[in-house]
Protein backbone atom coordinates (compact mmCIF):
# COMPACT_ATOMS: atom_id res chain seq x y z
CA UNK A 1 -10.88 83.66 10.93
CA UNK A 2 -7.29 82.77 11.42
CA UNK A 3 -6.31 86.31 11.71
CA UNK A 4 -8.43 87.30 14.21
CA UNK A 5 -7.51 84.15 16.34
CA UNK A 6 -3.80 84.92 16.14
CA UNK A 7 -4.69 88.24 17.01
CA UNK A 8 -6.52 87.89 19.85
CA UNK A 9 -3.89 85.27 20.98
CA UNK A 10 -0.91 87.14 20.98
CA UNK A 11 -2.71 90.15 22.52
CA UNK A 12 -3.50 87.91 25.54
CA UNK A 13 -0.31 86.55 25.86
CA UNK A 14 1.16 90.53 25.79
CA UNK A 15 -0.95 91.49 28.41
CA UNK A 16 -0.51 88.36 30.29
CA UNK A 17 3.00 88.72 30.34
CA UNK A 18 3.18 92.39 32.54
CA UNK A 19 0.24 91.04 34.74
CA UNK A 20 1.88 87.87 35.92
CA UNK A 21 5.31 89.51 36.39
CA UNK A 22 6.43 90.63 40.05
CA UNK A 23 7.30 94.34 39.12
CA UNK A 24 4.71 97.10 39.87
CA UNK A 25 5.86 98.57 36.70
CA UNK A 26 4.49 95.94 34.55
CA UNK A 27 1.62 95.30 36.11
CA UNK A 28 0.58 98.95 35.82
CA UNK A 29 1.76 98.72 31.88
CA UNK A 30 -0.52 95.14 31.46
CA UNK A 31 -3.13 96.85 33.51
CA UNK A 32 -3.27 99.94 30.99
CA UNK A 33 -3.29 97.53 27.98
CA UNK A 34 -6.41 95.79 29.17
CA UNK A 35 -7.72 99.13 29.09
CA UNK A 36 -6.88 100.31 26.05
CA UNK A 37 -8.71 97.21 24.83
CA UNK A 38 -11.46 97.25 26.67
CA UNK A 39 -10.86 93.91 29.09
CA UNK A 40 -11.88 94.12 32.45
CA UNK A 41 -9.64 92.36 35.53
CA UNK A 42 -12.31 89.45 35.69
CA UNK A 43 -11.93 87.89 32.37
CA UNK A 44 -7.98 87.19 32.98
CA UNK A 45 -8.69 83.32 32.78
CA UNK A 46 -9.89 83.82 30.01
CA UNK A 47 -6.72 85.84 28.83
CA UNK A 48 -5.31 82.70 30.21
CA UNK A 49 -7.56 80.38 27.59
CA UNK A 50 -7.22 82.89 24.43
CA UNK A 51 -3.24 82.63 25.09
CA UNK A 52 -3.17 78.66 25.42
CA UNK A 53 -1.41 79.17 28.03
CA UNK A 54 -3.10 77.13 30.70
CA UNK A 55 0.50 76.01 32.57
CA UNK A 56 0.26 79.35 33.50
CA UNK A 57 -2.86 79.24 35.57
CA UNK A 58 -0.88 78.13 38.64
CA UNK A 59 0.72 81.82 38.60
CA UNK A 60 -2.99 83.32 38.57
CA UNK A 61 -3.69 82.44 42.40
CA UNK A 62 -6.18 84.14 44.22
CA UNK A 63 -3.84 86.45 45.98
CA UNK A 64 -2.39 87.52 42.85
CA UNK A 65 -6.14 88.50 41.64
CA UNK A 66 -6.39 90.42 44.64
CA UNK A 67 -3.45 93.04 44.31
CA UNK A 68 -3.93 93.14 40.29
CA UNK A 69 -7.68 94.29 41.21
CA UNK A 70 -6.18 96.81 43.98
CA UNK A 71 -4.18 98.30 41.38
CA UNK A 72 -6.53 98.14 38.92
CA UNK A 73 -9.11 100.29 41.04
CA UNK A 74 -6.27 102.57 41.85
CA UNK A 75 -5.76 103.38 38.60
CA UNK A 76 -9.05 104.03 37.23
CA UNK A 77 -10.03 106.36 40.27
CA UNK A 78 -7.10 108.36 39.80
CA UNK A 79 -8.41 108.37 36.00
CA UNK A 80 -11.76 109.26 36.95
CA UNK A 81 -10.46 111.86 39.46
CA UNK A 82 -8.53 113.93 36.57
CA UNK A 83 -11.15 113.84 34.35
CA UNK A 84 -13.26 115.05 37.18
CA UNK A 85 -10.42 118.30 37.60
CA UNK A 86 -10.23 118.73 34.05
């Protein structure tokens, strides 16, 4: 269905834009969008795929994988931790 292919694009290419960005600020805002949709941190090449937007790959390095993942787990511990206290 078209739709559903538009939609997935251009929900890829939101989330793809905080990720790839240098601020902290974005990344945590991309990072919380792949988890309001259920996407986990290893399927971002495939973000990359759904998006067509494959000239980006060369700003998804490995190092860049590395702190998205670090603040990924940061965030969902401190998640897990309030719903823990609550």
């Amino acid at each position: 269905n078209f739709f559903d292919e538009y939609l997935i694009m251009s929900i890829s290419q939101k989330i793809l834009y905080y990720l790839l960005s240098n601020s902290l600020t974005m990344i945590k805002e991309g990072i919380t969008m792949m988890k309001f949709y259920n996407i986990g941190v290893k399927t971002i090449p495939s973000l990359i795929k759904f998006a067509n937007l494959e000239k980006y790959t060369s700003l998804y390095t490995r190092k860049k994988y590395l702190h998205i993942k670090k603040i990924y787990d940061q965030i969902t511990t401190n998640d897990s931790n309030k719903l823990i206290i609550v």
